[in-house]
N, C-alpha and C. Protein backbone atom coordinates (compact mmCIF):
# COMPACT_ATOMS: atom_id res chain seq x y z
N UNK A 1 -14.44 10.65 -0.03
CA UNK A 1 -13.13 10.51 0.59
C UNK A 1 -12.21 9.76 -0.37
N UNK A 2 -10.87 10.04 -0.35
CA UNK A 2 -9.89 9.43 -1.28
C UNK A 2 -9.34 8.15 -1.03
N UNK A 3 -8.52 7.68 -1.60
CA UNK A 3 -8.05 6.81 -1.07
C UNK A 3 -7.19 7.26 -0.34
N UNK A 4 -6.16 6.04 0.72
CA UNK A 4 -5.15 6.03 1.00
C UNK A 4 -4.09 4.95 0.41
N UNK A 5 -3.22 5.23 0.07
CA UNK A 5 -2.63 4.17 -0.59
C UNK A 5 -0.88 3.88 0.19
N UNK A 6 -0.70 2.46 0.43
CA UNK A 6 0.14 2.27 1.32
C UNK A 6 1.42 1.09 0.76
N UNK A 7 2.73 0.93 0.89
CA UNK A 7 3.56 0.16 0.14
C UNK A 7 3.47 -0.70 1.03
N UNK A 8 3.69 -1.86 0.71
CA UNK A 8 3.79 -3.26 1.63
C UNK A 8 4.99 -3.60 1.11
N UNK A 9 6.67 -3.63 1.76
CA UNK A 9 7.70 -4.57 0.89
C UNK A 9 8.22 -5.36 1.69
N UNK A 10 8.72 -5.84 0.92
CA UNK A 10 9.83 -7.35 1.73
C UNK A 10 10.99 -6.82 1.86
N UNK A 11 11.31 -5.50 0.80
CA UNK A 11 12.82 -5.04 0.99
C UNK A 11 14.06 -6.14 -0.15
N UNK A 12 14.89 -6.03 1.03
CA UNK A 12 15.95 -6.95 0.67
C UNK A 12 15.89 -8.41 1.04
N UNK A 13 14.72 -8.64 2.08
CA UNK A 13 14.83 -9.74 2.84
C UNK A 13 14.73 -10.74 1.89
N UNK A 14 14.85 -12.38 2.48
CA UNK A 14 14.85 -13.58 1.93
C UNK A 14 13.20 -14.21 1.36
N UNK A 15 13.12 -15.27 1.02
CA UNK A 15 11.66 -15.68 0.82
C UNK A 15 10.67 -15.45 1.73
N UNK A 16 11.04 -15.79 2.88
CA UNK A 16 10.06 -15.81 3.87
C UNK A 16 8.98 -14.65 4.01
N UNK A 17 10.37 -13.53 3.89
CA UNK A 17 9.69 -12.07 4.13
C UNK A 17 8.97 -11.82 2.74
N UNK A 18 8.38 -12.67 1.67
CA UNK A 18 7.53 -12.24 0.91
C UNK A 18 6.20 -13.17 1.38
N UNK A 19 6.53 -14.62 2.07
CA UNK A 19 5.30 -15.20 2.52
C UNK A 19 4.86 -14.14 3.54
N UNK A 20 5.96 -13.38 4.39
CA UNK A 20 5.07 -12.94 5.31
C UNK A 20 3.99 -11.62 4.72
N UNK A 21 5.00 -10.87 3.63
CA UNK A 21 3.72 -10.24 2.76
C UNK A 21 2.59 -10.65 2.16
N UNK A 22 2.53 -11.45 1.58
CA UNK A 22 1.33 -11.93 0.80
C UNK A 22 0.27 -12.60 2.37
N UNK A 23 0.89 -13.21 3.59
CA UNK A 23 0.18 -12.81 4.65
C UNK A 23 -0.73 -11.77 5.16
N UNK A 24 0.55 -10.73 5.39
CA UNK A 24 -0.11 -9.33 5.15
C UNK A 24 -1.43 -8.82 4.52
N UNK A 25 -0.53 -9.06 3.43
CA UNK A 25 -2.23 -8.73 2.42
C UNK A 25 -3.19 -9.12 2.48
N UNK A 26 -3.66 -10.44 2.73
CA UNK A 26 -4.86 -11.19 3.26
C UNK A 26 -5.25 -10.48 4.85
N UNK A 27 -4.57 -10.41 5.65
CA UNK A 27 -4.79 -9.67 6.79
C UNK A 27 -5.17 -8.27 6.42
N UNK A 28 -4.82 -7.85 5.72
CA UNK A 28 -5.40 -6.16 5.67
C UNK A 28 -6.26 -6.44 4.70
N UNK A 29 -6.49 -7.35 3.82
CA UNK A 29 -7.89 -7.33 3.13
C UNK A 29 -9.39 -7.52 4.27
N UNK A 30 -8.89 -8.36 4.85
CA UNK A 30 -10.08 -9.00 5.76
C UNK A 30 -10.11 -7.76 6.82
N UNK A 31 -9.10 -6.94 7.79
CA UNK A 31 -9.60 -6.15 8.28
C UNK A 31 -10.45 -4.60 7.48
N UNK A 32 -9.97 -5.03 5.97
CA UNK A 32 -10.61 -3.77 5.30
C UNK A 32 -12.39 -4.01 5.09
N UNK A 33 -12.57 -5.61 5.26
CA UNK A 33 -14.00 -5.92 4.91
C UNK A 33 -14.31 -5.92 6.02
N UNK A 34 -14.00 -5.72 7.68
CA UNK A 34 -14.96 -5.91 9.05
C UNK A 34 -14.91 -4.30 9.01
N UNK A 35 -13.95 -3.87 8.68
CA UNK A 35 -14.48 -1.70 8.69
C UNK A 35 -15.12 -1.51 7.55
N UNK A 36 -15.43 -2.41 6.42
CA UNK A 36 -16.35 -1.70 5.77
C UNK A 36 -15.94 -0.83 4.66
N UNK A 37 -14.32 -1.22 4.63
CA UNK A 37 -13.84 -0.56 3.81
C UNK A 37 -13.58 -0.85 2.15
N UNK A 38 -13.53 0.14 1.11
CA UNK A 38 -12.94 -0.95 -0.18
C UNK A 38 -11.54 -0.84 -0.40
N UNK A 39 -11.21 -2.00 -0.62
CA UNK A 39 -9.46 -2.56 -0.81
C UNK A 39 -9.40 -2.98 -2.76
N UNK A 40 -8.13 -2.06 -3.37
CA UNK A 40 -7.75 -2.91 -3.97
C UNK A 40 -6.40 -2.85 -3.82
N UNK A 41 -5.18 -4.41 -4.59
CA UNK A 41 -4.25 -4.60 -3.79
C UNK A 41 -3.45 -4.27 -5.43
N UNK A 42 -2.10 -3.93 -5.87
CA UNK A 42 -1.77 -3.85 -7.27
C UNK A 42 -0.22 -4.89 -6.57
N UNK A 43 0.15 -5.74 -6.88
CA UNK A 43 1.60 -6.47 -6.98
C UNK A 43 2.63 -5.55 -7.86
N UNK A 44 3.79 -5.52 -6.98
CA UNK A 44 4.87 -4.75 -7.93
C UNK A 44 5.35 -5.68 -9.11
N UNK A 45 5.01 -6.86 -9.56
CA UNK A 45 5.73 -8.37 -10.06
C UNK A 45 4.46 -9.54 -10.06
N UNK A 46 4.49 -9.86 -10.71
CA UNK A 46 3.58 -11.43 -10.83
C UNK A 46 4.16 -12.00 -9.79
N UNK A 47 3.55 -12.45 -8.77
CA UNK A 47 3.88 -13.40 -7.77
C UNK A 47 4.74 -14.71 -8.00
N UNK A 48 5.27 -15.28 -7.86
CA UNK A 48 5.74 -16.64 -7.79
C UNK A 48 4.87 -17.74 -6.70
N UNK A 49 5.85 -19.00 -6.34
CA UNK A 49 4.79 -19.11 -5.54
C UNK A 49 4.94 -19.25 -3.97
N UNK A 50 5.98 -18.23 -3.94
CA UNK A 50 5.94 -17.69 -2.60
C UNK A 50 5.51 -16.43 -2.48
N UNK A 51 5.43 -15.84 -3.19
CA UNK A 51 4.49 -14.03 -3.39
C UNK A 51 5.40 -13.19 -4.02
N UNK A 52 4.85 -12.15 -3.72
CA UNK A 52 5.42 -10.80 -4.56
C UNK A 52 6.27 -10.10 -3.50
N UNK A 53 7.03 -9.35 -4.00
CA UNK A 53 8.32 -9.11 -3.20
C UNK A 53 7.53 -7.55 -2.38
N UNK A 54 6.23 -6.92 -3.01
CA UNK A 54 6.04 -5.14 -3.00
C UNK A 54 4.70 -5.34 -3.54
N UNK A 55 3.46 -4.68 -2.86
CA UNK A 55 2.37 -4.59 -3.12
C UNK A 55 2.01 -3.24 -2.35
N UNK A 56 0.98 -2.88 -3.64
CA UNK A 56 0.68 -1.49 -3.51
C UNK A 56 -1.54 -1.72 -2.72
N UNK A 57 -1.11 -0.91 -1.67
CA UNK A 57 -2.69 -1.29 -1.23
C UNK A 57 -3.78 -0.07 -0.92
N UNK A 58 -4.78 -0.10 -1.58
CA UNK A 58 -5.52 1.50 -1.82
C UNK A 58 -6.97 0.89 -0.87
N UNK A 59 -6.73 1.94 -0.23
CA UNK A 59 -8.17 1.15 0.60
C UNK A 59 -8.74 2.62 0.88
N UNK A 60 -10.26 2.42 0.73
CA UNK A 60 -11.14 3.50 0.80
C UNK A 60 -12.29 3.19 2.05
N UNK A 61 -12.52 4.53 2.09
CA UNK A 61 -13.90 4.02 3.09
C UNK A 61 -13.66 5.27 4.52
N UNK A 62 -14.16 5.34 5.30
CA UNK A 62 -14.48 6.03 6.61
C UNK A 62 -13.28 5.63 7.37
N UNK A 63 -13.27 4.38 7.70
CA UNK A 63 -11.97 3.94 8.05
C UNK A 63 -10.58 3.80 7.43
N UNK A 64 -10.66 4.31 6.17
CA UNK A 64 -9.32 4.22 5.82
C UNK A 64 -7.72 4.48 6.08
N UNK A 65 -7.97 5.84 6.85
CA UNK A 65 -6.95 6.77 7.31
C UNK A 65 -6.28 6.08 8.71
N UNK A 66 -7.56 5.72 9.19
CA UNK A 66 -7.15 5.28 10.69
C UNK A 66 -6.33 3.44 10.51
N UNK A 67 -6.99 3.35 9.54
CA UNK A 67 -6.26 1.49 9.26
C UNK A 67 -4.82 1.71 8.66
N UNK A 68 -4.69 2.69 7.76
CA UNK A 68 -3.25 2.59 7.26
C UNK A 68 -2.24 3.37 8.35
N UNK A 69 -2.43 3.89 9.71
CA UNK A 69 -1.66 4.18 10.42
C UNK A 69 -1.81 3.11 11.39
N UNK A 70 -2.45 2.29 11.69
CA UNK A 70 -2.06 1.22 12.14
C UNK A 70 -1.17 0.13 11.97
N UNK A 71 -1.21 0.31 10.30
CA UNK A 71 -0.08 -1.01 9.85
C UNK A 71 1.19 -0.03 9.58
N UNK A 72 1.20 1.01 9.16
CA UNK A 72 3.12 1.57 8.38
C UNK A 72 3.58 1.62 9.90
N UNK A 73 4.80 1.32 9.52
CA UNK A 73 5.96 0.91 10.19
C UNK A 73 6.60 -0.28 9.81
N UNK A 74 6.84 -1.18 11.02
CA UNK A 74 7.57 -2.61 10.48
C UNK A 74 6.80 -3.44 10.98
N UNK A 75 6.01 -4.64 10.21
CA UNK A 75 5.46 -5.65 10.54
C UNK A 75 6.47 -6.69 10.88
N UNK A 76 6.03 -7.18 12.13
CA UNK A 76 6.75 -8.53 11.99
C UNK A 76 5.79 -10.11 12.30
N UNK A 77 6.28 -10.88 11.62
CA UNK A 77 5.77 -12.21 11.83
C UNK A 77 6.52 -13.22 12.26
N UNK A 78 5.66 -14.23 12.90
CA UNK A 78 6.35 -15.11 13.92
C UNK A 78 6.23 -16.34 13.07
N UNK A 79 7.18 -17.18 12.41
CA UNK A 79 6.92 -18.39 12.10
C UNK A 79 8.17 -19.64 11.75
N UNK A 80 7.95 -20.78 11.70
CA UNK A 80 9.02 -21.43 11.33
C UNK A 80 9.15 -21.25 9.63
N UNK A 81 10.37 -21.14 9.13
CA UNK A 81 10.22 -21.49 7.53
C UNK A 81 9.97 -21.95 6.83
N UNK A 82 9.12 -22.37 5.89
CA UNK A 82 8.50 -23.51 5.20
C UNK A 82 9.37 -23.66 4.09
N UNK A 83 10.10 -22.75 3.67
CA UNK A 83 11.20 -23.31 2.58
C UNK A 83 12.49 -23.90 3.18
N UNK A 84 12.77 -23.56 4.41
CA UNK A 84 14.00 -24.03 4.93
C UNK A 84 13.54 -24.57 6.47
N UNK A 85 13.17 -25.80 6.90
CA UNK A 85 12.78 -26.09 8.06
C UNK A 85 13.77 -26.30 9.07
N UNK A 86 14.90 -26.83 8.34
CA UNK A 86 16.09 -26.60 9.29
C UNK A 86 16.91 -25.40 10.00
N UNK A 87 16.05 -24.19 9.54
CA UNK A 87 16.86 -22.58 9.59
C UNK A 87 16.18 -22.28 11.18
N UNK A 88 16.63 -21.84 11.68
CA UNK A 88 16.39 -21.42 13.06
C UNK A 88 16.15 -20.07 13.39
N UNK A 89 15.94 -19.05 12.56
CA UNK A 89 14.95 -17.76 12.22
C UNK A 89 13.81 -17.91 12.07
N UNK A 90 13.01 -17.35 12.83
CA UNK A 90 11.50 -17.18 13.39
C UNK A 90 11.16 -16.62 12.93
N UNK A 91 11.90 -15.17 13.12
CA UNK A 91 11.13 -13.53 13.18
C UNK A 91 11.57 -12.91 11.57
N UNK A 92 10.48 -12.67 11.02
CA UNK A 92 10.83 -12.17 9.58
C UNK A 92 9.52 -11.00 9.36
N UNK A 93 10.45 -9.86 8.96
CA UNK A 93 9.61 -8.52 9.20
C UNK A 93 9.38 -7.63 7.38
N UNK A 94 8.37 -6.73 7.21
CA UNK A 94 7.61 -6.24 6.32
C UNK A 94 7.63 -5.18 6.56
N UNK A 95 7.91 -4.24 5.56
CA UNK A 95 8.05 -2.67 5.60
C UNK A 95 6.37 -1.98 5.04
N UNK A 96 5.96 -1.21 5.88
CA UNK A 96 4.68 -0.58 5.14
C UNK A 96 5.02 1.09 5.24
N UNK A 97 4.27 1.53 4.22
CA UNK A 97 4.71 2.76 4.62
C UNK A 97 3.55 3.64 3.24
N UNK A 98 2.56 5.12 4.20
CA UNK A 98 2.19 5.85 2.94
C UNK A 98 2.97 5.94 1.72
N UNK A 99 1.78 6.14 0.39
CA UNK A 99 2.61 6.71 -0.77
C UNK A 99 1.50 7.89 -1.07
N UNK A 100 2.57 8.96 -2.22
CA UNK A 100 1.21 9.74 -2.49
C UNK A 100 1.39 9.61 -3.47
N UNK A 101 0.46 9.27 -4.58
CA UNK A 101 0.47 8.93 -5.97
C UNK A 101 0.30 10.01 -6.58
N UNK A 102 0.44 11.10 -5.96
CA UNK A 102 0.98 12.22 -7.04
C UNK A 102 2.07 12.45 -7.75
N UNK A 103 3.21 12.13 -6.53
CA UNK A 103 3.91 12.06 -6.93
C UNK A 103 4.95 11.10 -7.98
N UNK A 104 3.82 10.07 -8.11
CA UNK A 104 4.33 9.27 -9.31
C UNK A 104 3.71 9.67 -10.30
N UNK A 105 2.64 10.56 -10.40
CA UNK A 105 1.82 11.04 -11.93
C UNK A 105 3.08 11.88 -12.69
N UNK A 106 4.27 11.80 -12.22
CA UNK A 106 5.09 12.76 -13.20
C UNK A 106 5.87 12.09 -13.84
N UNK A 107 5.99 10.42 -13.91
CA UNK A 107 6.35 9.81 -14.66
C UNK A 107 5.16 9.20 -15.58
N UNK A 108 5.58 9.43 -17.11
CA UNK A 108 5.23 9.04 -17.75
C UNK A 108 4.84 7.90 -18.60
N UNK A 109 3.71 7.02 -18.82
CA UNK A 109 3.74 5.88 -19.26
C UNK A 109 3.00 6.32 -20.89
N UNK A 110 3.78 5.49 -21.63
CA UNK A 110 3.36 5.25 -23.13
C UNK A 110 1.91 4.69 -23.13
N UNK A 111 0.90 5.15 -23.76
CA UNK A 111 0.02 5.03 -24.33
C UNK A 111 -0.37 3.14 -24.75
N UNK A 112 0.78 3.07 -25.63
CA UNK A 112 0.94 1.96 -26.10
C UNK A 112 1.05 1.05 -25.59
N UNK A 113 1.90 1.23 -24.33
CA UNK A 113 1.97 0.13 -23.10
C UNK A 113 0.98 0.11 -22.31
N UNK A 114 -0.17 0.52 -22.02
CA UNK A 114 -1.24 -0.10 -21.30
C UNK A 114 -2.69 -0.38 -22.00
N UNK A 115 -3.31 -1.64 -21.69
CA UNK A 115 -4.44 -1.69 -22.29
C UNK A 115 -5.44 -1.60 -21.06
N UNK A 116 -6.55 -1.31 -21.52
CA UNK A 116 -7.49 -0.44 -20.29
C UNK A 116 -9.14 -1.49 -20.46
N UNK A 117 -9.43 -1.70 -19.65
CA UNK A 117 -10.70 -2.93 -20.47
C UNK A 117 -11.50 -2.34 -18.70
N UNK A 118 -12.89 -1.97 -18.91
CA UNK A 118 -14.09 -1.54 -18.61
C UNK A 118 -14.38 -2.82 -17.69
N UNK A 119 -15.03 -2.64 -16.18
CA UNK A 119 -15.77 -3.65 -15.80
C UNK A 119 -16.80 -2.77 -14.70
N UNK A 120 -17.86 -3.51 -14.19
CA UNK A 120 -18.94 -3.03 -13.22
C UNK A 120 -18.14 -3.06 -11.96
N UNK A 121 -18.55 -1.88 -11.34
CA UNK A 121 -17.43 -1.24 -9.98
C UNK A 121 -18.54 -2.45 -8.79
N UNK A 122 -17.70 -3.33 -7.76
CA UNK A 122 -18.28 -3.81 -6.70
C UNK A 122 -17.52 -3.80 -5.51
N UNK A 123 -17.76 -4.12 -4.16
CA UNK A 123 -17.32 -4.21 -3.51
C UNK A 123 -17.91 -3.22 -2.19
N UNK A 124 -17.33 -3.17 -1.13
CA UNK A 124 -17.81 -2.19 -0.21
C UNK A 124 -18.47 -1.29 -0.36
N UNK A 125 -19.54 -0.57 -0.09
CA UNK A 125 -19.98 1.35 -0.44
C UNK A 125 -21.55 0.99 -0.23
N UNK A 126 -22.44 0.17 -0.21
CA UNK A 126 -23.49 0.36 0.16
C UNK A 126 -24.30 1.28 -0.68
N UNK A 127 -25.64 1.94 0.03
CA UNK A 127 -26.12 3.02 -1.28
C UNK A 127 -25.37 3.76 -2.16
N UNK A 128 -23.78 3.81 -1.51
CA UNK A 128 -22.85 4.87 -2.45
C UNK A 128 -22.46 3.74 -3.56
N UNK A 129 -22.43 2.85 -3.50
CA UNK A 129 -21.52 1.89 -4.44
C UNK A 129 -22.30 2.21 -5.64
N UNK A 130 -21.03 1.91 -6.62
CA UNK A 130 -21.28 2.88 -8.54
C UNK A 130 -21.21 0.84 -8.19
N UNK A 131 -22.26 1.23 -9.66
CA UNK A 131 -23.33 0.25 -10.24
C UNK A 131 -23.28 0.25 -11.72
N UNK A 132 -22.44 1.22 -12.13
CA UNK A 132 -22.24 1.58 -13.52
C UNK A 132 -20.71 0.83 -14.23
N UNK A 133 -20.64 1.01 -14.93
CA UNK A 133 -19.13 0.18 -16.02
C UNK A 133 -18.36 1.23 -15.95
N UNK A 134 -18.26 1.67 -14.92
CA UNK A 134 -16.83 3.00 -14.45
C UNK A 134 -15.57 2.22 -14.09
N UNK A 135 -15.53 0.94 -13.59
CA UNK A 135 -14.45 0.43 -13.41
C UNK A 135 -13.14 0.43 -14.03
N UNK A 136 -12.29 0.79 -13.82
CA UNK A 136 -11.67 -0.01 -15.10
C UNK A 136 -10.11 -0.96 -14.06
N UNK A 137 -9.89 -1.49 -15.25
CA UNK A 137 -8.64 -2.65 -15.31
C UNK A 137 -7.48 -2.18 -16.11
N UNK A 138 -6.89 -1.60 -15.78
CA UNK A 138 -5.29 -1.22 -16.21
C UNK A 138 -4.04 -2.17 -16.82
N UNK A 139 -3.64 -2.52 -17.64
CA UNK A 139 -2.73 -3.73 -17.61
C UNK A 139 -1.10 -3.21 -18.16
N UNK A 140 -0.33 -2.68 -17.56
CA UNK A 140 0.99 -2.32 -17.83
C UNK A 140 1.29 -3.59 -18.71
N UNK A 141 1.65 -3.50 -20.10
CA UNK A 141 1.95 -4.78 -21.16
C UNK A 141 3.51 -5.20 -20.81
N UNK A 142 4.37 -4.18 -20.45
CA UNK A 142 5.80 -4.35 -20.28
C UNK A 142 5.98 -5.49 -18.82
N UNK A 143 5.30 -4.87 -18.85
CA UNK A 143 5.97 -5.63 -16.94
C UNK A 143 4.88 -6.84 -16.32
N UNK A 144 3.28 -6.48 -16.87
CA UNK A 144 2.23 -7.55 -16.68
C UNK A 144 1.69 -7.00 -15.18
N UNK A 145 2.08 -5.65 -15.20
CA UNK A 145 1.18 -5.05 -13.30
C UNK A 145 -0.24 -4.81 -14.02
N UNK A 146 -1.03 -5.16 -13.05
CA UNK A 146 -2.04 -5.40 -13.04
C UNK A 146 -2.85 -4.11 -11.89
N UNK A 147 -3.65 -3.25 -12.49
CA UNK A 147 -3.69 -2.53 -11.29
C UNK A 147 -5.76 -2.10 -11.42
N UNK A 148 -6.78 -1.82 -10.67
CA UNK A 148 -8.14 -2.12 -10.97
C UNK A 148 -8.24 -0.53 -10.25
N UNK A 149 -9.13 0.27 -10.69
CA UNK A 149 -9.88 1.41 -9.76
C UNK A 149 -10.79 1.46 -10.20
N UNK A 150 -11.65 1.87 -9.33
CA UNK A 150 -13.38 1.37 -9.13
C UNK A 150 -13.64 2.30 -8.22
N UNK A 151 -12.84 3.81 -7.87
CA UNK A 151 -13.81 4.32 -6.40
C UNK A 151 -14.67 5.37 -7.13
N UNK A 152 -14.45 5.59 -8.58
CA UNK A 152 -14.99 7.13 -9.08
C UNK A 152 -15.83 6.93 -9.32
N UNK A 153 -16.95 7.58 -10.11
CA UNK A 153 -18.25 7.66 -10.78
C UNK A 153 -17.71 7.63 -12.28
N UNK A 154 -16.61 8.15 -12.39
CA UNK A 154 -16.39 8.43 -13.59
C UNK A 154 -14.92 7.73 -14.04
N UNK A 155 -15.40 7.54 -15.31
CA UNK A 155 -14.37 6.08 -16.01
C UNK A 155 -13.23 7.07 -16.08
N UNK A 156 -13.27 8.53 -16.91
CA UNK A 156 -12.42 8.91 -17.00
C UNK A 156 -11.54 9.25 -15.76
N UNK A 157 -12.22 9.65 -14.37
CA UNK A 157 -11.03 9.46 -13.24
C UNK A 157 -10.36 8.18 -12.67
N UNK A 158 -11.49 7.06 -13.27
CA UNK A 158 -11.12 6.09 -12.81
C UNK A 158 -9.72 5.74 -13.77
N UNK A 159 -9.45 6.13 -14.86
CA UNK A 159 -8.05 5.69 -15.80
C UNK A 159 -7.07 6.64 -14.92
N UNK A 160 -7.33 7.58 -15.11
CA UNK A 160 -6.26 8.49 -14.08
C UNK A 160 -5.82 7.79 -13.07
N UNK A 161 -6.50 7.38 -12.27
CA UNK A 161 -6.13 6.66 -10.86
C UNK A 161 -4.91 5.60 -11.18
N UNK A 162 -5.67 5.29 -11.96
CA UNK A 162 -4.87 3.47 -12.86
C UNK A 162 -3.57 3.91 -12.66
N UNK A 163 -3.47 5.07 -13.91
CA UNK A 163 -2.42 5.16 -14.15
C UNK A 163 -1.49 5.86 -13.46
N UNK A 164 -2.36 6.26 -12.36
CA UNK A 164 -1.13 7.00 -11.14
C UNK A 164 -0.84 5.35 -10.44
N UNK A 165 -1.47 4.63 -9.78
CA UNK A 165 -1.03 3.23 -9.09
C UNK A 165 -0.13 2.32 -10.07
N UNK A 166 -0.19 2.45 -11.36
CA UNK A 166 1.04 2.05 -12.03
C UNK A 166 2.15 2.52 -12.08
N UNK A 167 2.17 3.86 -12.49
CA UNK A 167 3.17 5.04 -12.12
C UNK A 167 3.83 4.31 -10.71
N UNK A 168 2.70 4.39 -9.55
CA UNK A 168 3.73 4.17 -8.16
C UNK A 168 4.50 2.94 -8.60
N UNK A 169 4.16 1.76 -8.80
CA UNK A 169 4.71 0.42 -9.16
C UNK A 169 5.93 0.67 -9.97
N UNK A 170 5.71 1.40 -11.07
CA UNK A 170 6.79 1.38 -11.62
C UNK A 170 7.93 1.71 -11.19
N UNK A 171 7.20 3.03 -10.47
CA UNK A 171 8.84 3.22 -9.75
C UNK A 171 9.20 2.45 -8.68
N UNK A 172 8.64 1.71 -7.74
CA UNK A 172 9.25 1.11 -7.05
C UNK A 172 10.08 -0.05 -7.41
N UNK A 173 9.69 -0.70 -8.46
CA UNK A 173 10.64 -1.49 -9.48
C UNK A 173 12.22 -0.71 -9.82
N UNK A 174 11.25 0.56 -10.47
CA UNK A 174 12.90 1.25 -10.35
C UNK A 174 13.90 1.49 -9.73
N UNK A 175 13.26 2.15 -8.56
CA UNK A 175 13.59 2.18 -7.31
C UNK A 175 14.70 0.65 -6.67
N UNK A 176 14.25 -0.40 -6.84
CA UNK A 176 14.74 -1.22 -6.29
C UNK A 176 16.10 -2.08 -6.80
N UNK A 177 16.10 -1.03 -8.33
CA UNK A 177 17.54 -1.60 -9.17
C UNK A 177 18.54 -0.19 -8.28
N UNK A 178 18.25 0.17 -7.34
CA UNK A 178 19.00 1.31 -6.75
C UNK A 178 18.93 0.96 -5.73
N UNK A 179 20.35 1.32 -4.46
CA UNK A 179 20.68 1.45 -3.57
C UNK A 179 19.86 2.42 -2.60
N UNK A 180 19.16 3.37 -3.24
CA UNK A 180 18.61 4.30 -2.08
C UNK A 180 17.13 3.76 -2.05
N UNK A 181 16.55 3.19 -2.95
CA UNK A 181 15.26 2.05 -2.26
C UNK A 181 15.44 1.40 -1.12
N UNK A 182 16.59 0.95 -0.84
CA UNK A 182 16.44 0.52 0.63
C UNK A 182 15.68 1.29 1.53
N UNK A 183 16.81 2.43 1.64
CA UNK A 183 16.09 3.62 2.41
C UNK A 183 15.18 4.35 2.18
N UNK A 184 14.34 4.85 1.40
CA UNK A 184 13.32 4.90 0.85
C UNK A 184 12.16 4.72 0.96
N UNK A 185 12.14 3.40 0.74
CA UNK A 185 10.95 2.64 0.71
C UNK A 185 10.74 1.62 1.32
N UNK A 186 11.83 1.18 2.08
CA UNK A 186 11.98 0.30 3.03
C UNK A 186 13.20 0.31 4.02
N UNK A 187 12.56 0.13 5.61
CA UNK A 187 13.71 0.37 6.30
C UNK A 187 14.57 -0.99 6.33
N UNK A 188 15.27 -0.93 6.85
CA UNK A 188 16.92 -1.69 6.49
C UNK A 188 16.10 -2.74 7.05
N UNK A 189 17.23 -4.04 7.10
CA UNK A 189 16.20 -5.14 7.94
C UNK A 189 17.01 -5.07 8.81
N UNK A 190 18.35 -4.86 9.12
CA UNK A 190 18.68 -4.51 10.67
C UNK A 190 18.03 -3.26 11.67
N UNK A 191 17.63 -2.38 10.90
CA UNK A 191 16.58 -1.44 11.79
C UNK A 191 15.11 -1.70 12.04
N UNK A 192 14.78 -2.85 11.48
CA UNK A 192 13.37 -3.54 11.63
C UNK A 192 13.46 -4.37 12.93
N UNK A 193 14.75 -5.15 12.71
CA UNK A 193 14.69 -6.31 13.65
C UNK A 193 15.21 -5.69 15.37
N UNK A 194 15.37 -4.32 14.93
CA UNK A 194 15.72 -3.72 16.42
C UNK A 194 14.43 -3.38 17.09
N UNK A 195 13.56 -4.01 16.81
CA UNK A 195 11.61 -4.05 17.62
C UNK A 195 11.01 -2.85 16.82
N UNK A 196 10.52 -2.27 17.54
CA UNK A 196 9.18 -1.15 17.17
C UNK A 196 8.39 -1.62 15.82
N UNK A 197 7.61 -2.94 16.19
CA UNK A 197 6.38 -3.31 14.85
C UNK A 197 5.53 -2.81 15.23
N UNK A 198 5.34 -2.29 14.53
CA UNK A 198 3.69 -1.65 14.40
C UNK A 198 2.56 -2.81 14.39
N UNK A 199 3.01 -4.01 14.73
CA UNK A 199 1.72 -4.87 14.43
C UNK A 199 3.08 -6.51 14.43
N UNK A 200 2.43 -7.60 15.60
CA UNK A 200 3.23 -9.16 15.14
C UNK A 200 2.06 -9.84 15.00
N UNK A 201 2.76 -10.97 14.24
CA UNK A 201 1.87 -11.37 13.88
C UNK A 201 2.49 -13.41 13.86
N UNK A 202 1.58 -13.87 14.61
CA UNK A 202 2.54 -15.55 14.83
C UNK A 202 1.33 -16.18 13.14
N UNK A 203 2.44 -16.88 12.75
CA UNK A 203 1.38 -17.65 11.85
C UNK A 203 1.33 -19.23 11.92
């Protein structure tokens, strides 16, 4: 079975809405390890140290299909601000939504710009889990995305993969020096905050 691979963004929103992502992500890691599933997560950006604004999340397994229609839509989270304690906004919401990384294999990345370094595939899969140095580690040099695939048998699909989950990253970077990324890839935050989350979350 393939992956599914799903965008997690903050959008346009303020800080918060990246704590509430990097939330997120820990929450869908941990429900990916009680189904049994394997998760890896790629950041659109080196985090700061409130998080990353867009994270790309590939989760495999039996359950995969059914977990990523649980979260796309609009997450929202319940919390006071920790950067601004005096602000009186609670509710700060997270855009998820499928990608198909095909359609980023048609942008092209230079050769030159990624270095590719081999590791032993672990994580979820049981008798299926590769045991072999098929892994690999992707490192976009321009930008510092960081992206890992580990579901193949084979190194050579496993670079392919890489370089389609970089591909997606990249463009959503691109994407986001543009006006139609809003819509896109993330719904507005006035059409978030009009309800229908797919998932709240108080922290």
């Amino acid at each position: 079975m393939g992956a599914v691979d799903v965008l997690v963004t903050s959008g346009s929103g303020p800080v918060e809405c990246r704590i509430a992502l990097m939330a997120l992500v820990r929450i869908i890691e941990a429900d990916c390890g009680r189904r049994g599933c394997a998760v890896e997560v790629t950041f659109g950006h080196a985090p700061d140290r409130h998080g990353a604004k867009s994270a790309l999340i590939s989760v495999e397994g039996q359950g995969a299909n059914a977990l990523a229609t649980e979260y796309c839509g609009s997450v929202k989270f319940i919390f006071k601000s920790p950067v601004r304690p005096g602000h009186k906004r609670q509710n700060w919401f997270v855009g998820v939504k499928r990608v198909d990384l095909a359609d980023a294999s048609e942008q092209t990345i230079a050769a030159s710009d990624v270095r590719f370094e081999t590791l032993r595939a672990g994580g979820p899969g049981g008798q299926h889990q590769n045991t072999t140095d098929s892994a690999v580690r992707a490192v976009h040099l321009p930008s510092g995305i960081v992206v890992v695939a580990r579901a193949e048998r084979s190194q050579h699909r496993n670079k392919a993969i890489a370089l389609q989950r970089l591909a997606a990253m990249l463009r959503v970077l691109a994407d986001r020096e543009v006006e139609a990324s809003k819509t896109e890839l993330f719904m507005a935050n006035k059409a978030l905050e009009r309800g229908n989350a797919a998932k709240v979350f108080r922290l």
